[in-house]
Protein backbone atom coordinates (compact mmCIF):
# COMPACT_ATOMS: atom_id res chain seq x y z
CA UNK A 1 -11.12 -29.64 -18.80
CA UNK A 2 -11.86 -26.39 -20.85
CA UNK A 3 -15.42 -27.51 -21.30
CA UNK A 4 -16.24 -28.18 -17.96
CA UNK A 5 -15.03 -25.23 -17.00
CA UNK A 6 -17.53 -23.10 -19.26
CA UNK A 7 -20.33 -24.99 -16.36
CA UNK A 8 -18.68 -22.16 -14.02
CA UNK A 9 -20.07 -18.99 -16.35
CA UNK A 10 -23.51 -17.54 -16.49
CA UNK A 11 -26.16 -20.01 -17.34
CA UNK A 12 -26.47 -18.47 -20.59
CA UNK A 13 -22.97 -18.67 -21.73
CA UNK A 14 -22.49 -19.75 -25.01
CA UNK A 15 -19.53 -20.01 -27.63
CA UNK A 16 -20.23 -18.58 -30.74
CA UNK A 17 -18.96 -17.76 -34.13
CA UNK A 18 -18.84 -13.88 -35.15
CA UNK A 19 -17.81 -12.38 -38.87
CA UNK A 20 -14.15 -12.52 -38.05
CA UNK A 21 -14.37 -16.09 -37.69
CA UNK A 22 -12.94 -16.80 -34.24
CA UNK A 23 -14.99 -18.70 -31.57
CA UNK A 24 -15.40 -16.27 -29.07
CA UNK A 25 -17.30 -16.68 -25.34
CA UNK A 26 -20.91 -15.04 -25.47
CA UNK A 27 -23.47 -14.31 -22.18
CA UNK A 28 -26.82 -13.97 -23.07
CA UNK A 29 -26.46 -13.57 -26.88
CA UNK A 30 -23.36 -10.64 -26.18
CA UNK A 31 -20.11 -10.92 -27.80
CA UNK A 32 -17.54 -10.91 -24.52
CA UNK A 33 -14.69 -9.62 -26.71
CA UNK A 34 -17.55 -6.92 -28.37
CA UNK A 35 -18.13 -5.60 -24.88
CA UNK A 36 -14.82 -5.07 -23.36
CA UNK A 37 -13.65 -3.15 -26.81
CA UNK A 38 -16.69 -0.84 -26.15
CA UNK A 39 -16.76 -0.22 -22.20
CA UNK A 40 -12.59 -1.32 -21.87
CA UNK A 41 -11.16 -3.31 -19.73
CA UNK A 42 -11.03 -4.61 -16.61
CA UNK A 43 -15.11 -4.91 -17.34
CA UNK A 44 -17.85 -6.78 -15.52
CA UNK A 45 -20.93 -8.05 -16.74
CA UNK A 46 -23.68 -9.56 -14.88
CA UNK A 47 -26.48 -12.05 -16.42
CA UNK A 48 -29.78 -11.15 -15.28
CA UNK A 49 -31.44 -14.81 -16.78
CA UNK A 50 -28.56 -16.24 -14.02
CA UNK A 51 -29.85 -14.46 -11.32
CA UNK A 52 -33.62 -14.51 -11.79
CA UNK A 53 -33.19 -18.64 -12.32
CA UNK A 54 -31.56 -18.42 -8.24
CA UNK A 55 -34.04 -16.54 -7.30
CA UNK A 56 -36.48 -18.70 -8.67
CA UNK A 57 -34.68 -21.97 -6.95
CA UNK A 58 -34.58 -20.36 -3.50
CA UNK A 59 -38.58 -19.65 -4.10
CA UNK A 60 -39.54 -22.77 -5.23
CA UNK A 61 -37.70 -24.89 -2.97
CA UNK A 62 -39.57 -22.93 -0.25
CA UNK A 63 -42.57 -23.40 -1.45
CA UNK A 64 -42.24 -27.44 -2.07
CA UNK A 65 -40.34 -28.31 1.99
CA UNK A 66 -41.57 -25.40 4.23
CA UNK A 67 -45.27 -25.50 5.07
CA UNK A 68 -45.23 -22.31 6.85
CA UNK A 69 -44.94 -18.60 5.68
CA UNK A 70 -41.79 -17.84 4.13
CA UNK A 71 -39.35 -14.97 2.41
CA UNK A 72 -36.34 -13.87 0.37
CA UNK A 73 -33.77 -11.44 1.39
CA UNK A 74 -30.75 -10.47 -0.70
CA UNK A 75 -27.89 -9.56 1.10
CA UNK A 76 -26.70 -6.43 -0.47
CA UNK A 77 -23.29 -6.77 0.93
CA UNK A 78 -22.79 -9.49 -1.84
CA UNK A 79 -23.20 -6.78 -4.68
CA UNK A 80 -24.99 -3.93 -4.18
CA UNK A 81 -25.81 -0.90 -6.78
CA UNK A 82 -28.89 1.05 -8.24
CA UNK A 83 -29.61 -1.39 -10.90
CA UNK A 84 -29.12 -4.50 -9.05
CA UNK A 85 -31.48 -3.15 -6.16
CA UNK A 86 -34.27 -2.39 -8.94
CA UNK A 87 -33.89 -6.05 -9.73
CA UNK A 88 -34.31 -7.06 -5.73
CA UNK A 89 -37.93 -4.79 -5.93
CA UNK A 90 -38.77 -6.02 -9.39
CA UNK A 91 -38.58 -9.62 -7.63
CA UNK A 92 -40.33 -9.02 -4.95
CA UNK A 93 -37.45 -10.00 -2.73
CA UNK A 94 -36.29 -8.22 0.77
CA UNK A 95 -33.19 -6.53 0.86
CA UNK A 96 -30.61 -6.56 3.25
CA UNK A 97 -28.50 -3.36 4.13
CA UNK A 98 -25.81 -2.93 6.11
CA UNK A 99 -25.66 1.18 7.63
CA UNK A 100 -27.11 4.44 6.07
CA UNK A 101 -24.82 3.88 2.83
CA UNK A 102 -26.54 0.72 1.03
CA UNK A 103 -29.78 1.74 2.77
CA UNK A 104 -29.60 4.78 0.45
CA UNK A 105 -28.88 2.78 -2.68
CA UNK A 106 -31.54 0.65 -2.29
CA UNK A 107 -34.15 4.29 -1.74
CA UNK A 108 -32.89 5.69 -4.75
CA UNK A 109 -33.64 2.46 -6.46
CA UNK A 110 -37.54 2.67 -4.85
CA UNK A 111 -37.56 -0.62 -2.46
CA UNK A 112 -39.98 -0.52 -0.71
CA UNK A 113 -39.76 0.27 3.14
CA UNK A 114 -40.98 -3.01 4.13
CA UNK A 115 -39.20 -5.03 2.23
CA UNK A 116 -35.78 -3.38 3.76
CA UNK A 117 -33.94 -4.90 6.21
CA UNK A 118 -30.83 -3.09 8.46
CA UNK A 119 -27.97 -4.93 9.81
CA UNK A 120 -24.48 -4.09 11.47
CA UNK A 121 -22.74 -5.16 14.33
CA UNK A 122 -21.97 -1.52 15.13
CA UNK A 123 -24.91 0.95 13.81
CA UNK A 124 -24.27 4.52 14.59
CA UNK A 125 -26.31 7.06 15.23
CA UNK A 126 -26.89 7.95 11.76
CA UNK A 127 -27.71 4.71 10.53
CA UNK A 128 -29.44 3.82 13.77
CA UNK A 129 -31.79 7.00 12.67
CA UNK A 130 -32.25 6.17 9.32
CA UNK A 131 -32.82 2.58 10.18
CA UNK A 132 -35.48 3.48 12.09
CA UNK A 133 -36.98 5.63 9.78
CA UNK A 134 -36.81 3.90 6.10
CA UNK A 135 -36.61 0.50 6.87
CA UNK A 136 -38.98 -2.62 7.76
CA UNK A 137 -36.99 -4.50 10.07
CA UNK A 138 -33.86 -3.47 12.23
CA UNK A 139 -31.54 -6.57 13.07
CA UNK A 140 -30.28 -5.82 16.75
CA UNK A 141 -26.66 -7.31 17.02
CA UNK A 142 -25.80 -5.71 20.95
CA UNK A 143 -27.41 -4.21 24.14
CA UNK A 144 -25.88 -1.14 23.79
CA UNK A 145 -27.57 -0.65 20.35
CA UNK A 146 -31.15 -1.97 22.08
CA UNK A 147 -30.64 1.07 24.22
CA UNK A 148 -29.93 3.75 21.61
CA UNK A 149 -32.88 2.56 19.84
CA UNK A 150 -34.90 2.83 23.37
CA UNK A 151 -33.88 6.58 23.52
CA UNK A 152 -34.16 7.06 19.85
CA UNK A 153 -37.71 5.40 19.67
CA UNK A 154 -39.22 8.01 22.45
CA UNK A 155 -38.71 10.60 19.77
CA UNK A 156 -39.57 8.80 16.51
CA UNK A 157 -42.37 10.33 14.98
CA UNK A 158 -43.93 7.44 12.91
CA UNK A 159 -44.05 3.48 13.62
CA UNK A 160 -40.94 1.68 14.25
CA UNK A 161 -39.74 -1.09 12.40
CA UNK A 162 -39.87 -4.54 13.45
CA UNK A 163 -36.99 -5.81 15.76
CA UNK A 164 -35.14 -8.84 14.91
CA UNK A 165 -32.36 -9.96 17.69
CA UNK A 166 -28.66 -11.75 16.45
CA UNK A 167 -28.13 -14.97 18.04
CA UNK A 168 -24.56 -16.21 18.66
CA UNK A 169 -25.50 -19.54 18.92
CA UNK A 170 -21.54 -20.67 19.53
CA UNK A 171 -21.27 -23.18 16.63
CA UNK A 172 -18.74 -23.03 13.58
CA UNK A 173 -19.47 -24.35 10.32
CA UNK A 174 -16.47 -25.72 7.70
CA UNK A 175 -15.40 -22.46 5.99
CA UNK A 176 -12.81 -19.89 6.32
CA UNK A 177 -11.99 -18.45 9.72
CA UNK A 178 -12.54 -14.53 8.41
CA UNK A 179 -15.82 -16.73 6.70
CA UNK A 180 -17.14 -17.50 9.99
CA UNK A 181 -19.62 -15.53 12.01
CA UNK A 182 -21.42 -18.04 14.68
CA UNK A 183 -18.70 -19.34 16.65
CA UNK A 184 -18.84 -18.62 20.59
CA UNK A 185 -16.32 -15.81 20.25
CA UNK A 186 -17.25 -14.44 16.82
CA UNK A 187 -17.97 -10.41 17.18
CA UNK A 188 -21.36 -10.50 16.10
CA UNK A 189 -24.62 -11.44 18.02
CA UNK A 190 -25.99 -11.99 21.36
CA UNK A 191 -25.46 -14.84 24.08
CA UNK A 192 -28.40 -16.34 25.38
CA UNK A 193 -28.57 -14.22 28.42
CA UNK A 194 -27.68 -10.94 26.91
CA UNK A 195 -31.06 -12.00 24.68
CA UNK A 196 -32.93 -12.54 27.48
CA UNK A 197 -31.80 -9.48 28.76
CA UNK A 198 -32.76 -7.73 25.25
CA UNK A 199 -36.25 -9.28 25.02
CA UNK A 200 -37.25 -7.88 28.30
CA UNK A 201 -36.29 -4.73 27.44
CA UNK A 202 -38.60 -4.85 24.38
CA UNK A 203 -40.97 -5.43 26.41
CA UNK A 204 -40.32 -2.85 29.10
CA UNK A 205 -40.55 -0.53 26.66
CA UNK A 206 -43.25 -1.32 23.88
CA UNK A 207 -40.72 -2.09 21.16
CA UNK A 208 -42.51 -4.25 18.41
CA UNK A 209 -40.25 -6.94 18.33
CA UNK A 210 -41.02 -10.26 16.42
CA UNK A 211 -38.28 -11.83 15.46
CA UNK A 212 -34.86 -14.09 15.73
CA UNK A 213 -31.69 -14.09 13.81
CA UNK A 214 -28.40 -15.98 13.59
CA UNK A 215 -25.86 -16.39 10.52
CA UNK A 216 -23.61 -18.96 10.75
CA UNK A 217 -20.89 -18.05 7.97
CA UNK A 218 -20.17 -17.94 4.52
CA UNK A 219 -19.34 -19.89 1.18
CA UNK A 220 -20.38 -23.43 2.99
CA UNK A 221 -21.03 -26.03 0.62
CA UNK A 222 -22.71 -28.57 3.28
CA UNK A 223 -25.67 -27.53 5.54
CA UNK A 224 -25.91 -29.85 8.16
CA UNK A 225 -23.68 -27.84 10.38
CA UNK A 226 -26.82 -25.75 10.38
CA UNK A 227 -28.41 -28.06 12.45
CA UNK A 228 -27.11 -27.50 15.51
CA UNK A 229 -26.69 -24.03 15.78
CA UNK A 230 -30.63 -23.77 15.20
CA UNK A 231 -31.14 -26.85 17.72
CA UNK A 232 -29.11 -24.14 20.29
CA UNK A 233 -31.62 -21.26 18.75
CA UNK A 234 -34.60 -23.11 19.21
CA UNK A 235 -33.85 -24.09 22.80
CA UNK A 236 -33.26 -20.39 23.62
CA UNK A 237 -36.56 -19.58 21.91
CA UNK A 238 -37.92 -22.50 24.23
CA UNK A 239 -36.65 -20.97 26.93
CA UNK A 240 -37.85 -17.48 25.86
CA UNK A 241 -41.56 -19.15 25.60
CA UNK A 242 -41.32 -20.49 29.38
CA UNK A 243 -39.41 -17.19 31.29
CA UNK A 244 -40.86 -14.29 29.30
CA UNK A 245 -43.92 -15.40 27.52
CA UNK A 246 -42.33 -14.74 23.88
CA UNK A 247 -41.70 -16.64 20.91
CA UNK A 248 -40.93 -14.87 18.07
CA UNK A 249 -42.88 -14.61 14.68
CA UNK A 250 -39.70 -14.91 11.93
CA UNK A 251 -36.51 -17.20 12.22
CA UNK A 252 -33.29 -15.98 9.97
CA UNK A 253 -30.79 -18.30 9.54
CA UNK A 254 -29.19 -16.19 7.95
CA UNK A 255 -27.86 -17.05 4.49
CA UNK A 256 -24.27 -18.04 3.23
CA UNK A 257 -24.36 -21.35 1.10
CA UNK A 258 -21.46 -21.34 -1.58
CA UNK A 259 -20.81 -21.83 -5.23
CA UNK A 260 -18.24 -23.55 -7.06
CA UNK A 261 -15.48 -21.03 -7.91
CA UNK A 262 -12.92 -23.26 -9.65
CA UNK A 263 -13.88 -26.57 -12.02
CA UNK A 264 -12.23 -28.88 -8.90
CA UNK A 265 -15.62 -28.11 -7.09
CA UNK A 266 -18.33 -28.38 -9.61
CA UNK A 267 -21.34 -29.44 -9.51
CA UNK A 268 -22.21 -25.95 -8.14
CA UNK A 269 -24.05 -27.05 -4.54
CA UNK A 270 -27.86 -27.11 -5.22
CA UNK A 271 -30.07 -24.81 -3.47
CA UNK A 272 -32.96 -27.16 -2.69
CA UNK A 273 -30.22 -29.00 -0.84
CA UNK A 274 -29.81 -25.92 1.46
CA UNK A 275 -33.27 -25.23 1.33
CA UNK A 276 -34.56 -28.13 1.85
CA UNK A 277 -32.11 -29.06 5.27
CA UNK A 278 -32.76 -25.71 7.13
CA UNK A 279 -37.13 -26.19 6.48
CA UNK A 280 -36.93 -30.00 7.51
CA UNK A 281 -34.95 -29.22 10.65
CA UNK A 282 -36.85 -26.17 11.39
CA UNK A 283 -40.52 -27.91 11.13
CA UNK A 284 -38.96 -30.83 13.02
CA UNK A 285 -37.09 -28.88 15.74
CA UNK A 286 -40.58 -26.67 16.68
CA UNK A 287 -42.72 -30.01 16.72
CA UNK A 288 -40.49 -31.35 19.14
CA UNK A 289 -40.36 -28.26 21.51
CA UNK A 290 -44.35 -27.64 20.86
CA UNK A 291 -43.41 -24.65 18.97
CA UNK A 292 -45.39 -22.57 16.84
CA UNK A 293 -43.80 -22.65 12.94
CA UNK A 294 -42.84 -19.02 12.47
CA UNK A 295 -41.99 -17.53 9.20
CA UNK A 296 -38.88 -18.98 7.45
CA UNK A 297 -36.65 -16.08 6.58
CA UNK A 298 -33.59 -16.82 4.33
CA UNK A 299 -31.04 -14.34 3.49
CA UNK A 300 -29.15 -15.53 0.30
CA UNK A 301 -26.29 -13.38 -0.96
CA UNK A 302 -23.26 -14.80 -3.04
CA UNK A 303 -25.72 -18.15 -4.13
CA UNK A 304 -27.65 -15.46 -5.94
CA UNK A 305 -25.29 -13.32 -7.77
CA UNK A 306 -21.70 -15.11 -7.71
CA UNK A 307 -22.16 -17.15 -11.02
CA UNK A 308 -24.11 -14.78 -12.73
CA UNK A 309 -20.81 -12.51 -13.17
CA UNK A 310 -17.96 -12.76 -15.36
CA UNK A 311 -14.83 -10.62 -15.22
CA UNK A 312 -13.51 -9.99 -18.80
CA UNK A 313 -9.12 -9.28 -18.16
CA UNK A 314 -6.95 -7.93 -21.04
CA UNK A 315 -3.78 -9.33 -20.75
CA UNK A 316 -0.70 -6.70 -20.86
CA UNK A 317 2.69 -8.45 -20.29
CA UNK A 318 3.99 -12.04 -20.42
CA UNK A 319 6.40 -12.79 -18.36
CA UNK A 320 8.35 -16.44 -18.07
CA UNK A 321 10.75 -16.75 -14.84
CA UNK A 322 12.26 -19.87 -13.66
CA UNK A 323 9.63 -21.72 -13.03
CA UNK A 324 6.89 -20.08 -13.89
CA UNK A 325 4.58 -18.28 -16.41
CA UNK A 326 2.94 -15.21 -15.05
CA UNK A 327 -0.21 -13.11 -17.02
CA UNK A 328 -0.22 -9.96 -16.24
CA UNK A 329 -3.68 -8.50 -16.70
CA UNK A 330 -5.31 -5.24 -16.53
CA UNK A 331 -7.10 -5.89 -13.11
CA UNK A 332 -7.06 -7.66 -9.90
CA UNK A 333 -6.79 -7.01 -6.20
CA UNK A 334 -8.40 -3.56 -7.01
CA UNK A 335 -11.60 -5.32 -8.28
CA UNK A 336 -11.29 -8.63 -6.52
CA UNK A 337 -9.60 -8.83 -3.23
CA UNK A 338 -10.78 -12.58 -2.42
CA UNK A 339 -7.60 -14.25 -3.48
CA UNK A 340 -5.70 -11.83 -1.10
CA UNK A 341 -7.98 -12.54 1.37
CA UNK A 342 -9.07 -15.54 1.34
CA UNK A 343 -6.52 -17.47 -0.41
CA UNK A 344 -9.63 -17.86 -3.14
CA UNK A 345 -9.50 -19.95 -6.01
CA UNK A 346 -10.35 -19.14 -9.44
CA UNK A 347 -10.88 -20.63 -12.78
CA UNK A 348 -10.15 -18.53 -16.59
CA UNK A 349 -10.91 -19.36 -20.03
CA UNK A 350 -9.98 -17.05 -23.04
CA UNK A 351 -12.61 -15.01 -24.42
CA UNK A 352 -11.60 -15.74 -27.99
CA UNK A 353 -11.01 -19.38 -28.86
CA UNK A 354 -11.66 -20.95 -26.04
CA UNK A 355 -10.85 -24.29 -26.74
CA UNK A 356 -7.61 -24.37 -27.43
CA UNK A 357 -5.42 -26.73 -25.38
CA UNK A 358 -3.28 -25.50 -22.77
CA UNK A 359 0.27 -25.63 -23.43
CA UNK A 360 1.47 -25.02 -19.50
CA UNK A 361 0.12 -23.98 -15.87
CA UNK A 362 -0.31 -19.96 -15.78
CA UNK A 363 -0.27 -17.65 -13.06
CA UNK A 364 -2.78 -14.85 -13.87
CA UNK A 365 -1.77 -11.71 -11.88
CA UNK A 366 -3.23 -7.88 -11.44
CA UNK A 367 -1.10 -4.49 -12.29
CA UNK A 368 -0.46 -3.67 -8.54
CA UNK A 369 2.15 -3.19 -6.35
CA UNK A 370 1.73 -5.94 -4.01
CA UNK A 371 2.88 -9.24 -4.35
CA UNK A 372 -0.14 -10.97 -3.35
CA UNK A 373 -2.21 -9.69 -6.28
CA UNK A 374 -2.15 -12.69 -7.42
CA UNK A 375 -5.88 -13.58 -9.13
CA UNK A 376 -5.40 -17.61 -9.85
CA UNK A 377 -2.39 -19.50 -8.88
CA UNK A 378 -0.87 -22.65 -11.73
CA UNK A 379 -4.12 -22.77 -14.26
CA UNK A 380 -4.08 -24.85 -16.88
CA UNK A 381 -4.36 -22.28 -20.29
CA UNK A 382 -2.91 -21.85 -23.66
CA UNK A 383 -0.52 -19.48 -24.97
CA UNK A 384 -2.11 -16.17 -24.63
CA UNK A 385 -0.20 -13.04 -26.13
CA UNK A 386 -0.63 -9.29 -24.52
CA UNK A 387 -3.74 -8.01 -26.06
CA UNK A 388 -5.72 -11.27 -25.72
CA UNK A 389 -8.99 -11.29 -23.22
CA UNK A 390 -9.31 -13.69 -20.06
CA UNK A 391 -12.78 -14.21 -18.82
CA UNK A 392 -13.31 -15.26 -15.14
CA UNK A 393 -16.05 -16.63 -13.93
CA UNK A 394 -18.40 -16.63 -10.75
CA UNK A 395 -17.44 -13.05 -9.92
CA UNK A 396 -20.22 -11.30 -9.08
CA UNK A 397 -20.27 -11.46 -5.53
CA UNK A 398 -17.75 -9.68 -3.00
CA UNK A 399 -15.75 -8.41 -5.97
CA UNK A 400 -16.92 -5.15 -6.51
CA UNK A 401 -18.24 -4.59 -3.35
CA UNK A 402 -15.17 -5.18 -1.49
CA UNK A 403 -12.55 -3.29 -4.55
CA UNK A 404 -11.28 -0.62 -4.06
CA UNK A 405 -8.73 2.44 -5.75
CA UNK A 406 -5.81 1.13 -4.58
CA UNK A 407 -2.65 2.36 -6.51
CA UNK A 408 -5.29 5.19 -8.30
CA UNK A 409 -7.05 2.14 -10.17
CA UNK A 410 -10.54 3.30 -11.52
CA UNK A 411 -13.29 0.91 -10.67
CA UNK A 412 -14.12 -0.83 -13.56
CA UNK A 413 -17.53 -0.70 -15.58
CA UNK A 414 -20.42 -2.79 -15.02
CA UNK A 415 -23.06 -4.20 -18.01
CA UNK A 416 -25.88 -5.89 -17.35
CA UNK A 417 -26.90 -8.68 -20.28
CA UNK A 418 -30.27 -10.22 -20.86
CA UNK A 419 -31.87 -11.79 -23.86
CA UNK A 420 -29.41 -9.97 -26.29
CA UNK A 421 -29.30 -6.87 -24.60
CA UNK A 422 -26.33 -5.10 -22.96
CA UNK A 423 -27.00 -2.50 -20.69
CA UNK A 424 -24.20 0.17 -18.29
CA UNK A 425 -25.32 0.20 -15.29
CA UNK A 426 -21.97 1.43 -14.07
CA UNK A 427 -19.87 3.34 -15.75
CA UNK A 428 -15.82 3.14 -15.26
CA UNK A 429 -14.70 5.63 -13.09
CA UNK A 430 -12.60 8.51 -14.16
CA UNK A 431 -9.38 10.21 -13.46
CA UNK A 432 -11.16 13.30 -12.31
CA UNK A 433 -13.59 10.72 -10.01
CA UNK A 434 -10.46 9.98 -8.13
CA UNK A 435 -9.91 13.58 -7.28
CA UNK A 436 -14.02 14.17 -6.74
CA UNK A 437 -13.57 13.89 -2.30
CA UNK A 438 -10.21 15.94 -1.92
CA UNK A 439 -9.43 19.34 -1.09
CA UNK A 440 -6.17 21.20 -1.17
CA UNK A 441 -4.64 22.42 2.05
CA UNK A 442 -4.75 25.85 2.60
C-alpha cells in the first residue's frame, strides 16, 4: 500500500539513501528531510518537472483531437504567487485572475497583457478599472457589471479588452455541492436571456466582444457531464447566430478536472481523457448546428499544480485515546482548509523510511483550536515519534491559496525543486509580518 501511495507525489519523487543511512523521500534529486531542517516546518515544495509535464499533456492532447485554434489558461486561484506566474509566461500559457489582487501578482511577474484573463462574479470598481486596463480578456459574469463597463469604457483611454460572457447553462456535474458552479441556481453566470440581453448591449455600444464562457465545477473525475451543459451552450450560441447575428470567436469550458488525492482513487484521471471529450463534442456539436469551430479555450487549474506539491509536517505530540491514535503535526487547517471544507481526503507517507509497515490507522491532525482540523482521518502508517516528518502529497492546489493566519500561524515557506535545485520562492512569514497591517488605537 506504501508503494502505491508514492504514485500520489511529484513525478520525480524518488527514495533515496543519504550518508546517515536512512531511506528518506526525495523530489527532484532534494532531500525532503534536508529541506524542512533548512526552511522549517510546516514547508511546501513544488516540482516544476510535475507541472511543465501537465502542461505539456493539456497541449498535446489539443493539438492531436481539436482541429481548430486552441489555448491554455491557468487558473491562478489554484496557486497563485510571483514565481509560479513567471512559470505561466515562461510557458506561454494564459492566466486567469480573479480581481485587482492576483491581477497584480501576475504584472509584477511580467505576463503579458494579452495573455491575462479577469474573472469574478462581483468585480468592483477597482478591479473593473484595472481589468480594463492590464488585461486581455474580461469574463462578464452579470448585467450590472456589462453596464459599469459601458460607463467605464466611454472614458478608457486605450483599447478595451476582449469580452467573454458566463453562461449558466443549469447543469450539475458529480462533485461537491460548494464544488459546483453550473447548476440553474449556482451564483455565477448568465441565463440565456440575460445573455441575450448582454450581447445586444455589446453591440449597442461598440464593445469588442468575442467570446463565451461557462465552468461547470471542480475536482470531477468524469467528463461526460460536460456534454450537456455545452449541448445547452451551443444551442444558445445557435440562437445568438439566428436573433442577433453573433457567434462568438472563443468557447471556455472552463476547467476543473480532478486528481487523485488519496491511493483509493489512483490512477490519477488522464488529461487526454478530458481533453479529448470536451474537443470531440465541441467539433461534433458545431457540425450539427452549422457552426463555425471557434477557438477551444481550456482553463486548467488544480490538474496542473495539485500533484506537483508536497507538504512536508513535523510531528509534535502523540497522543493515544480510546480508540484512536492522533498525530499532531505542526500544520493544518491554517495551510490546508480542504478537509474542513470539503470533507477532503488525504494520503501521508514518512519522509524518512518510508517503507516501514504500518502498525495501526492514524489520525493526522493540525495545532489549532478547532476540532475539525483534522488533515486525514484513520491512515494506515507506522509508529512515528514527535520529531519525525510526514509528507503529504497532491497539495499544491487550494492549499495555500485558501490558508490563512488563523490562531497567529505564519504561512509556511514555499521551495521550488527542479533537476537538483531548490529554490525559496516564499519565504515563511514572520512574527513581525503578523503585526505588518495593524495600527494602535489612539
Amino acid at each position: 500500500m506504501n508503494h502505491r501511495r508514492l504514485e500520489l507525489f511529484p513525478e520525480t519523487t524518488t527514495v533515496i539513501t543519504p550518508d546517515d543511512g536512512l531511506p528518506t523521500l526525495a523530489v527532484a534529486g532534494c532531500n525532503l528531510a534536508e529541506l524542512a531542517d533548512r526552511y522549517g516546518t510546516p514547508l511546501y515544495v513544488l516540482d516544476q518537472t510535475t507541472m511543465d509535464r501537465a502542461a505539456a499533456a493539456y497541449g498535446a492532447a489539443l493539438k492531436a483531437h481539436y482541429p481548430g485554434p486552441s489555448g491554455i489558461t491557468f487558473a491562478g486561484k489554484a496557486l497563485l504567487c510571483l514565481a509560479v506566474a513567471q512559470w505561466v509566461q515562461r510557458q506561454g500559457l494564459w492566466l486567469d485572475c480573479t480581481g485587482a489582487g492576483e491581477l497584480h501578482i501576475a504584472g509584477a511577474a511580467g505576463v503579458a497583457r494579452e495573455r491575462l484573463l479577469v474573472h469574478g462574479v462581483n468585480k468592483s470598481q477597482e478591479d473593473l478599472a484595472m481589468a480594463l486596463a492590464r488585461a486581455g480578456v474580461v469574463v462578464v459574469d452579470n448585467l450590472t457589471e456589462l453596464t459599469r463597463i459601458v460607463t467605464l469604457a466611454r472614458q478608457a483611454t486605450s483599447p478595451l479588452p476582449d469580452l467573454w460572457l458566463r453562461v449558466r447553462p443549469g447543469v450539475a456535474v458529480e462533485t461537491h455541492a460548494y464544488r459546483q458552479t453550473g447548476q440553474e441556481d449556482s451564483k455565477f453566470g448568465m441565463d440565456g436571456d440575460e445573455v441575450m440581453e448582454a450581447v445586444a448591449l455589446c453591440q449597442r455600444h461598440g464593445l469588442p466582444l468575442t467570446g463565451i464562457h461557462f465552468h461547470q465545477g471542480s475536482q470531477f473525475r468524469d467528463p461526460a457531464p460536460i456534454g450537456p451543459a455545452l449541448e445547452r451552450v451551443l444551442d444558445l450560441v445557435d440562437l445568438l447566430r439566428e436573433r442577433q447575428g453573433w457567434t462568438p470567436q472563443v468557447i471556455c469550458p472552463g476547467g476543473g478536472w480532478g486528481v487523485a488525492y488519496h491511493e483509493d482513487e489512483l490512477p490519477h484521471p488522464a488529461i487526454v481523457d478530458y481533453v479529448a471529450f470536451i474537443a470531440q463534442a465541441l467539433v461534433h456539436g458545431c457540425q450539427k448546428r452549422s457552426l463555425p469551430l471557434p477557438r477551444l479555450h481550456l482553463e486548467p487549474g488544480r490538474s496542473l499544480v495539485a500533484r506537483a506539491g508536497v507538504a512536508v509536517y513535523r510531528v509534535g505530540t502523540v497522543k493515544r485515546t480510546a480508540h484512536r491514535r492522533w498525530l499532531l503535526l505542526d500544520g493544518g487547517m491554517a495551510d490546508n482548509p480542504r478537509p474542513a471544507l470539503y470533507g477532503a481526503r488525504y494520503s501521508a507517507l514518512p519522509v524518512q523510511e518510508p517503507w516501514r509497515p504500518p502498525a495501526d490507522l492514524a489520525w493526522l491532525a493540525g495545532p489549532y483550536c478547532e476540532s475539525g482540523d483534522v488533515l486525514i482521518e484513520g491512515l494506515p502508517l507506522p509508529e512515528l515519534a514527535p520529531g519525525e516528518l510526514v509528507a503529504v502529497p497532491v497539495s499544491g492546489a487550494y492549499h495555500l491559496a485558501m490558508g490563512s493566519n488563523y490562531n497567529g500561524a505564519r504561512r509556511p515557506a514555499v521551495v521550488w525543486v527542479h533537476q537538483g535545485q531548490a529554490h525559496l520562492i516564499q519565504r515563511r512569514e514572520s512574527l513581525e509580518d503578523l503585526l505588518r497591517r495593524d495600527l494602535p488605537l489612539p
